[in-house]
N, C-alpha and C. Protein backbone atom coordinates (compact mmCIF):
# COMPACT_ATOMS: atom_id res chain seq x y z
N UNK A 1 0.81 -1.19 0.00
CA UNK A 1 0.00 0.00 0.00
C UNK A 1 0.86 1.26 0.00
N UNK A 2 2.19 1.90 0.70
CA UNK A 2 2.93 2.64 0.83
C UNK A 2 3.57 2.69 -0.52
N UNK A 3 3.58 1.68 -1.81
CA UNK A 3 3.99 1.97 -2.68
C UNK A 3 3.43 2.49 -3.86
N UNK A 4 1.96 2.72 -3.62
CA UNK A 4 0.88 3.50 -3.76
C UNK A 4 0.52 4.93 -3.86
N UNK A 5 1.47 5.83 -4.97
CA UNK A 5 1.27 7.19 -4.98
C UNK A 5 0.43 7.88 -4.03
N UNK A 6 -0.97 7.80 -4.74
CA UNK A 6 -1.67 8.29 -4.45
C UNK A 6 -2.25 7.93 -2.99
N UNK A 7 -2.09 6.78 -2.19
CA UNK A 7 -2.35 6.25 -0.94
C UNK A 7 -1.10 7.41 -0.42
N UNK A 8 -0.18 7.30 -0.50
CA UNK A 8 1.10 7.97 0.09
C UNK A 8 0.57 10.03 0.62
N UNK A 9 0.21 10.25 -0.67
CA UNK A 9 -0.15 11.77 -1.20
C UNK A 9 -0.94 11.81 0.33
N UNK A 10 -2.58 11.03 0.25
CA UNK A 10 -3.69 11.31 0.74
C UNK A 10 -2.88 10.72 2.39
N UNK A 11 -2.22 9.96 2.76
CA UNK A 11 -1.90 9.93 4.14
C UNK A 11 -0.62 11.64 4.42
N UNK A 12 -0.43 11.85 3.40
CA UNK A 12 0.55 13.29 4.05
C UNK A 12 0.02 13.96 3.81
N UNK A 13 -1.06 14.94 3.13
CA UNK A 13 -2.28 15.33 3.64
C UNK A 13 -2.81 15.05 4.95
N UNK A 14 -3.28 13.96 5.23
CA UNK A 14 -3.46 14.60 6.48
C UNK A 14 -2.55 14.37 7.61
N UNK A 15 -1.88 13.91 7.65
CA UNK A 15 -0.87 14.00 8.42
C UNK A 15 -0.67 15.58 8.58
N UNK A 16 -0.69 16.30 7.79
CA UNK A 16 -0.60 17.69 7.46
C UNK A 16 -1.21 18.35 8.13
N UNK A 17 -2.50 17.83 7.50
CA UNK A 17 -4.09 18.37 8.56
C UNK A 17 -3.58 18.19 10.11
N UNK A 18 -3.44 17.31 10.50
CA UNK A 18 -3.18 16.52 11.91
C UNK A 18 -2.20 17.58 12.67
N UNK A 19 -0.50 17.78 11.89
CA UNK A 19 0.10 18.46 12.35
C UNK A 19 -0.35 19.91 12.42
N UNK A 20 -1.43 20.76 11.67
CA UNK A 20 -1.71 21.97 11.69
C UNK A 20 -2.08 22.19 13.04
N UNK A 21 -3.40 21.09 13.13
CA UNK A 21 -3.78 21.29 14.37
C UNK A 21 -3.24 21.05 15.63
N UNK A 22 -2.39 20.29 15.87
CA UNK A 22 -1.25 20.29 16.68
C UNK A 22 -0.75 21.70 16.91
N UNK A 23 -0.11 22.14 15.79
CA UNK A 23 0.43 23.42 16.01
C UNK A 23 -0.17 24.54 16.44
N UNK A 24 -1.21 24.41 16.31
CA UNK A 24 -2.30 25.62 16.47
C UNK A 24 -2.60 25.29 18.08
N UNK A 25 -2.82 24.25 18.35
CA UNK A 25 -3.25 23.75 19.70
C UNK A 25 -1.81 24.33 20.90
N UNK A 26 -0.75 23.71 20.51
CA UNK A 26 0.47 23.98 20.66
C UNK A 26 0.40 25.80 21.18
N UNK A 27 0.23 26.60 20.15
CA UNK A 27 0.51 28.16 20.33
C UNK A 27 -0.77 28.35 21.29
N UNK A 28 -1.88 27.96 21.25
CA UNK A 28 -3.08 28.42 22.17
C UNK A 28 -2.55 27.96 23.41
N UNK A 29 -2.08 27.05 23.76
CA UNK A 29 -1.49 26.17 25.36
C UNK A 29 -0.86 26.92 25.55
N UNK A 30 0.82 27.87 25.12
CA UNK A 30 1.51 28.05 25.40
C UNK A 30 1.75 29.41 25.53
N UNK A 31 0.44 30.02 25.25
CA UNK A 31 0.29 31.47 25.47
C UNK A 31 0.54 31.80 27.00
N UNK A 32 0.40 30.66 28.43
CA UNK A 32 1.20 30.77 29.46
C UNK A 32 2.27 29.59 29.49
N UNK A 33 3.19 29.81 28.50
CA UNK A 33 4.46 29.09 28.67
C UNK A 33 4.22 27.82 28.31
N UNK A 34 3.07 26.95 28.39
CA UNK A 34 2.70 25.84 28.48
C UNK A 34 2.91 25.13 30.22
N UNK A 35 2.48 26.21 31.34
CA UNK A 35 2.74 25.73 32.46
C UNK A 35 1.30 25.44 32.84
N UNK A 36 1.08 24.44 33.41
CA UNK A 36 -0.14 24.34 34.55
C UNK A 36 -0.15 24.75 35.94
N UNK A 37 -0.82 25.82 35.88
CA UNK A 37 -0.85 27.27 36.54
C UNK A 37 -1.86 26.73 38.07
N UNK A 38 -2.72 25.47 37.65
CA UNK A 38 -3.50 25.08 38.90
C UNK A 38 -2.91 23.91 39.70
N UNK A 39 -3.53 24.41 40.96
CA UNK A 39 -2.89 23.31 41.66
C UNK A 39 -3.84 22.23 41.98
N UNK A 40 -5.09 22.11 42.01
CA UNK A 40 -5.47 21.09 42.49
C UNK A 40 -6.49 19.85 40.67
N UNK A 41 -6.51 19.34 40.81
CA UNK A 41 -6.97 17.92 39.66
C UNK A 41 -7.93 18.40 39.21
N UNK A 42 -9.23 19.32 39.58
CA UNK A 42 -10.04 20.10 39.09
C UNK A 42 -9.60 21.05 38.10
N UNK A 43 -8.89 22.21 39.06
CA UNK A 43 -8.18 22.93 38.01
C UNK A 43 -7.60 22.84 37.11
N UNK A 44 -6.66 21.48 37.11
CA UNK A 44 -5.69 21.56 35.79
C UNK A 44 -6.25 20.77 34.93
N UNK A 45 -7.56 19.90 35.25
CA UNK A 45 -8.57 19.57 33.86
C UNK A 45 -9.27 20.48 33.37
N UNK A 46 -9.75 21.67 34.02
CA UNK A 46 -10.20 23.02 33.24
C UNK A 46 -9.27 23.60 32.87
N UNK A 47 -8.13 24.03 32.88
CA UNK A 47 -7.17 24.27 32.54
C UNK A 47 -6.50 23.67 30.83
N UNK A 48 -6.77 22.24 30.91
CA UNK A 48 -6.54 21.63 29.51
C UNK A 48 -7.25 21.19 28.84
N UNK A 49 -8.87 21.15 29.35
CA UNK A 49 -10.22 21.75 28.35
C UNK A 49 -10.09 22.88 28.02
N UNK A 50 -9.66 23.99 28.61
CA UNK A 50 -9.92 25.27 28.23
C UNK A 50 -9.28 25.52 26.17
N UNK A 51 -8.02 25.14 26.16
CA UNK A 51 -7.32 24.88 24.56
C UNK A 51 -8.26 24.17 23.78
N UNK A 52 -9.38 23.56 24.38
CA UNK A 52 -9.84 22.53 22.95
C UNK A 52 -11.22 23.73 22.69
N UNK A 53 -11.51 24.44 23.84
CA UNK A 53 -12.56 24.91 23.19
C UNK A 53 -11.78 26.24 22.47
N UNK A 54 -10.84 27.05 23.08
CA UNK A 54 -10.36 28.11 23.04
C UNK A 54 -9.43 27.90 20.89
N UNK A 55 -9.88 26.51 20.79
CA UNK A 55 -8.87 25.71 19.55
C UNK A 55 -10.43 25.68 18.54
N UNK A 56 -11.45 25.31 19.23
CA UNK A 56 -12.84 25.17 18.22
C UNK A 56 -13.23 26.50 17.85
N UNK A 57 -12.88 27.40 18.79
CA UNK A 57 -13.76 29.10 18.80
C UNK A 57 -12.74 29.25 17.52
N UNK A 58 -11.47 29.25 17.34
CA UNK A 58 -10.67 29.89 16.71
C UNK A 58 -10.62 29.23 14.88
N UNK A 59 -10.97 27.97 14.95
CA UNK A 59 -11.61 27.19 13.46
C UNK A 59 -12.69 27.71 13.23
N UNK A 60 -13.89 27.88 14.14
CA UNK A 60 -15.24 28.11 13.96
C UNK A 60 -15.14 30.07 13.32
N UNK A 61 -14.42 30.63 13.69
CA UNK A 61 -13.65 32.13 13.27
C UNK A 61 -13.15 32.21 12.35
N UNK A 62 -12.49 31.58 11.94
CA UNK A 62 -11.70 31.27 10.82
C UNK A 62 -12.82 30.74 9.65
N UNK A 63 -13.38 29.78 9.84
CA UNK A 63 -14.57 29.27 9.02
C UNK A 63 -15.10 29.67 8.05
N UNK A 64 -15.74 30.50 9.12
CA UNK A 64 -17.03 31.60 9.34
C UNK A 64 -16.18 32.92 8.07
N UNK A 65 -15.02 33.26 8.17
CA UNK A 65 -14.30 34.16 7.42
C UNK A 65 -14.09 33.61 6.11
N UNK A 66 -13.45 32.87 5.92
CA UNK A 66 -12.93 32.52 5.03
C UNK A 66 -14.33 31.81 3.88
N UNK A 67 -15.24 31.52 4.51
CA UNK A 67 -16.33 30.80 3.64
C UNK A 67 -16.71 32.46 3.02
N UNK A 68 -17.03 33.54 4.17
CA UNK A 68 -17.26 34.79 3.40
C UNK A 68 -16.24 35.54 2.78
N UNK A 69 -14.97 35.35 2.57
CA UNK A 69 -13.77 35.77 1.30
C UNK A 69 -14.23 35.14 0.35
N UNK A 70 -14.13 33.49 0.11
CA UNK A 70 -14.67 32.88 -1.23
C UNK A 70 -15.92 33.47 -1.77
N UNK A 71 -17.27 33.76 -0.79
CA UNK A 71 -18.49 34.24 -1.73
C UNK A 71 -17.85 35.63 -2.24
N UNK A 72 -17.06 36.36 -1.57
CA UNK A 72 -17.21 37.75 -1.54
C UNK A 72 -16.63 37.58 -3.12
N UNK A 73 -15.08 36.68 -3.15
CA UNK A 73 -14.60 36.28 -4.41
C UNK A 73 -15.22 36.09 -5.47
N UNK A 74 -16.13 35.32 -4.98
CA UNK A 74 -16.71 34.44 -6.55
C UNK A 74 -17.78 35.44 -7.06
N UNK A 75 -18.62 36.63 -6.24
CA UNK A 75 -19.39 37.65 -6.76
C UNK A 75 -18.68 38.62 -7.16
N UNK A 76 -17.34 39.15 -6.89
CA UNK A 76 -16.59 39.86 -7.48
C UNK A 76 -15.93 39.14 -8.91
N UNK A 77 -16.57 38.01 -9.31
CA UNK A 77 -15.63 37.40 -10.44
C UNK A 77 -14.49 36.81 -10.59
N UNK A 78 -14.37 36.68 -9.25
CA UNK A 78 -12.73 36.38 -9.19
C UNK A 78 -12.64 34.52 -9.90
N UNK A 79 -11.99 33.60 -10.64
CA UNK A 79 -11.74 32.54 -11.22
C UNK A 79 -11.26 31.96 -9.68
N UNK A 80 -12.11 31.67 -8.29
CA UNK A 80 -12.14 30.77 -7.84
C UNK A 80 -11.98 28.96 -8.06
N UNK A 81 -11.50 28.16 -7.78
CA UNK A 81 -11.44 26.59 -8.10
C UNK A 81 -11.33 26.34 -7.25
N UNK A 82 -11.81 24.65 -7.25
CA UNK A 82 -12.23 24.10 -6.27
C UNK A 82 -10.80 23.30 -5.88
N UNK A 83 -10.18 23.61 -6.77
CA UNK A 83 -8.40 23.33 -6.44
C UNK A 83 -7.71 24.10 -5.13
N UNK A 84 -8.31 25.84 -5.55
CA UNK A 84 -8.25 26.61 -4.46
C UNK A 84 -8.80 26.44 -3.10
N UNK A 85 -10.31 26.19 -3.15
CA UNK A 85 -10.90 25.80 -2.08
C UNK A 85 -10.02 24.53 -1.08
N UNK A 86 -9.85 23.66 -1.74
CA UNK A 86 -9.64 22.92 -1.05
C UNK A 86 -8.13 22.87 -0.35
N UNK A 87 -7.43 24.07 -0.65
CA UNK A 87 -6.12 24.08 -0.20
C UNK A 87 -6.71 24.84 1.52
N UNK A 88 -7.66 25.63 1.59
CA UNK A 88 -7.68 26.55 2.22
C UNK A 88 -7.92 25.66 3.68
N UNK A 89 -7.44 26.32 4.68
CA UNK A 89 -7.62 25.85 6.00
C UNK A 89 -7.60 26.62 7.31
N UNK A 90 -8.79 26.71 8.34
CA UNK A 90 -9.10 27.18 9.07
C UNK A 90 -8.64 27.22 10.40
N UNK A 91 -7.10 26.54 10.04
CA UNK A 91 -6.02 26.11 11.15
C UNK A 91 -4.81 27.74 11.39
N UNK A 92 -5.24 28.33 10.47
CA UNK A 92 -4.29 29.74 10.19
C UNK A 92 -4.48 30.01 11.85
N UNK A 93 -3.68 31.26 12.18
CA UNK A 93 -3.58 31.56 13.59
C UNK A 93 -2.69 32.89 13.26
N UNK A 94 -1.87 33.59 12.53
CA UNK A 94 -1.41 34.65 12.47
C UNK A 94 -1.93 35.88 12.74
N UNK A 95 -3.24 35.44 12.91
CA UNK A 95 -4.19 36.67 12.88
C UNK A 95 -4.62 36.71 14.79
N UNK A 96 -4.52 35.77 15.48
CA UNK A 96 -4.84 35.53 16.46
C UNK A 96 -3.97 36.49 17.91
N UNK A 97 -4.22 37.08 18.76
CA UNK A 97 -3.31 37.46 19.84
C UNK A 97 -3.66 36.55 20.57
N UNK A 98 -2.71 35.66 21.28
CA UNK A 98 -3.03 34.36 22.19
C UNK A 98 -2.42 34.61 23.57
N UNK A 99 -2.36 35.86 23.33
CA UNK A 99 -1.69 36.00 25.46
C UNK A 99 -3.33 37.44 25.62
N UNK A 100 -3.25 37.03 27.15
CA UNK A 100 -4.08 38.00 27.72
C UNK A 100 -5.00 36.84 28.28
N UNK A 101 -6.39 37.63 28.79
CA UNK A 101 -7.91 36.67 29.41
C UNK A 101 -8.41 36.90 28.00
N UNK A 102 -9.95 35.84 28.62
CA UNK A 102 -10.73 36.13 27.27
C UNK A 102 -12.11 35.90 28.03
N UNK A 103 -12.98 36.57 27.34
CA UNK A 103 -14.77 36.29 27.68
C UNK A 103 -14.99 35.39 26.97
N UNK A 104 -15.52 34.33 27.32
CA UNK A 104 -16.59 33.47 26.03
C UNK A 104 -17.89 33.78 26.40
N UNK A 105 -18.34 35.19 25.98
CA UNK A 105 -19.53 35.57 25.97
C UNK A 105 -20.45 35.52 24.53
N UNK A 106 -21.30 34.90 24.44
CA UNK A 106 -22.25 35.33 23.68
C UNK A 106 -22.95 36.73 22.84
N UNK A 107 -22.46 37.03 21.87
CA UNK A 107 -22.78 38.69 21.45
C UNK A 107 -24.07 38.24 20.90
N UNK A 108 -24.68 39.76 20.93
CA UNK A 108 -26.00 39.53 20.00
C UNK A 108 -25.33 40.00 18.49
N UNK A 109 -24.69 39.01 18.13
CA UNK A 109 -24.29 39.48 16.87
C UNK A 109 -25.39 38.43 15.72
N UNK A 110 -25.60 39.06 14.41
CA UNK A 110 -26.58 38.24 13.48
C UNK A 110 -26.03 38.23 12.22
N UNK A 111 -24.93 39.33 11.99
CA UNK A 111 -24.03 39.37 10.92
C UNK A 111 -22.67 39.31 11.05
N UNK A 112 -21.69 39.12 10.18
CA UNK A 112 -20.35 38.75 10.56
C UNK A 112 -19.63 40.78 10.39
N UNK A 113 -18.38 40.60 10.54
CA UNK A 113 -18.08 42.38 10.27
C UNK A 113 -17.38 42.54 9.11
N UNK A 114 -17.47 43.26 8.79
CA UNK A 114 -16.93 43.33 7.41
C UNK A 114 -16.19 43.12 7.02
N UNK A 115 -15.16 42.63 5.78
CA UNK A 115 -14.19 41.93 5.43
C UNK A 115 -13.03 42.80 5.51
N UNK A 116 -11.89 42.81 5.75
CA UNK A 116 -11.03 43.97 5.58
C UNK A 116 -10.22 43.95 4.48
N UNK A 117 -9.51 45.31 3.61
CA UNK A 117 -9.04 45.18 2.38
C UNK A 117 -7.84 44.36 2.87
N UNK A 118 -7.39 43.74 1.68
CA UNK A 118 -6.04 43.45 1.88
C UNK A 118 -5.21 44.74 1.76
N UNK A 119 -3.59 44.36 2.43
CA UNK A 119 -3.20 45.39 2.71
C UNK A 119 -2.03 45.25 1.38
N UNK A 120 -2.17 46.18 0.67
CA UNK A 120 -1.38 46.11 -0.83
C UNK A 120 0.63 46.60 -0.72
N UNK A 121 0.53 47.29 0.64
CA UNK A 121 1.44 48.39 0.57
C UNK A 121 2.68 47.29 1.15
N UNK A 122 2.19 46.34 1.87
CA UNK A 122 3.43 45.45 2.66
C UNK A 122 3.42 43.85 1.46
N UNK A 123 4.99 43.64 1.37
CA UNK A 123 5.10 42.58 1.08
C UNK A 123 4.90 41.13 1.23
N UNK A 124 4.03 40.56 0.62
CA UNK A 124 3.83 38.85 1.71
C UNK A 124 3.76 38.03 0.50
N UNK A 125 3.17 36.79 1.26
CA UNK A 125 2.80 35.79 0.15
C UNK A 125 1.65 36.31 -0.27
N UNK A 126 1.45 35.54 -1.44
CA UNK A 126 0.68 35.74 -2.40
C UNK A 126 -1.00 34.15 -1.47
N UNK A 127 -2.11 35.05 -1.87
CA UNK A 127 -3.01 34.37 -1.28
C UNK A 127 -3.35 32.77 -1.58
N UNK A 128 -2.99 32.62 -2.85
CA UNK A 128 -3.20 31.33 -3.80
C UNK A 128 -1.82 30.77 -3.79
């Protein structure tokens, strides 16, 4: 089976997938050093629940964005593919500040906020 191109391709894929989220999980933990800050067996299981949800809010954000770049794309005309789509992944985190507290409060929000331009003036990768 390992001598199997395409078996090979689709296991490093996700292996890929696998390691993203690792990594992403990784930077959310370690926003305090990666220390366990509680002392008693209660605490430090809320403590290492806290990353899986603080890891779902931040895919479910990401999601939520990126599904509205592609529409925003494909009504602006842009030659979207499903080649493109499927590269895209909701594991990004550059955008994230991961030190400080946080509320997990509920907004009365019903719309998302508006998309922001890209920024043309600084050098980066290219989106595709």
């Amino acid at each position: 089976m390992i001598a199997d191109g395409g078996f090979r391709r689709m296991l490093t894929a996700q292996l890929n997938i696998s390691e993203g989220r690792h990594t992403l999980a990784r930077r959310i933990f370690f926003g305090h050093r990666g220390e366990l800050r509680q002392h008693d067996r209660q605490g430090m299981e809320d403590q290492l629940g806290a990353p899986g949800l603080a890891l779902n809010a931040v895919v479910l954000w990401n999601s939520l964005y990126i599904d509205a770049t592609v529409k925003t794309l494909v009504e602006e005309k842009f030659p979207v593919t499903d080649e493109m789509i499927a590269r895209l992944s909701p594991l990004q985190f550059e955008h994230i500040n991961f030190l400080g507290r946080y509320a997990f409060t509920q907004p009365d929000i019903t719309t998302l906020r508006s998309l922001r331009e890209p920024d043309t003036s600084a050098a980066g990768p290219e989106p595709w």
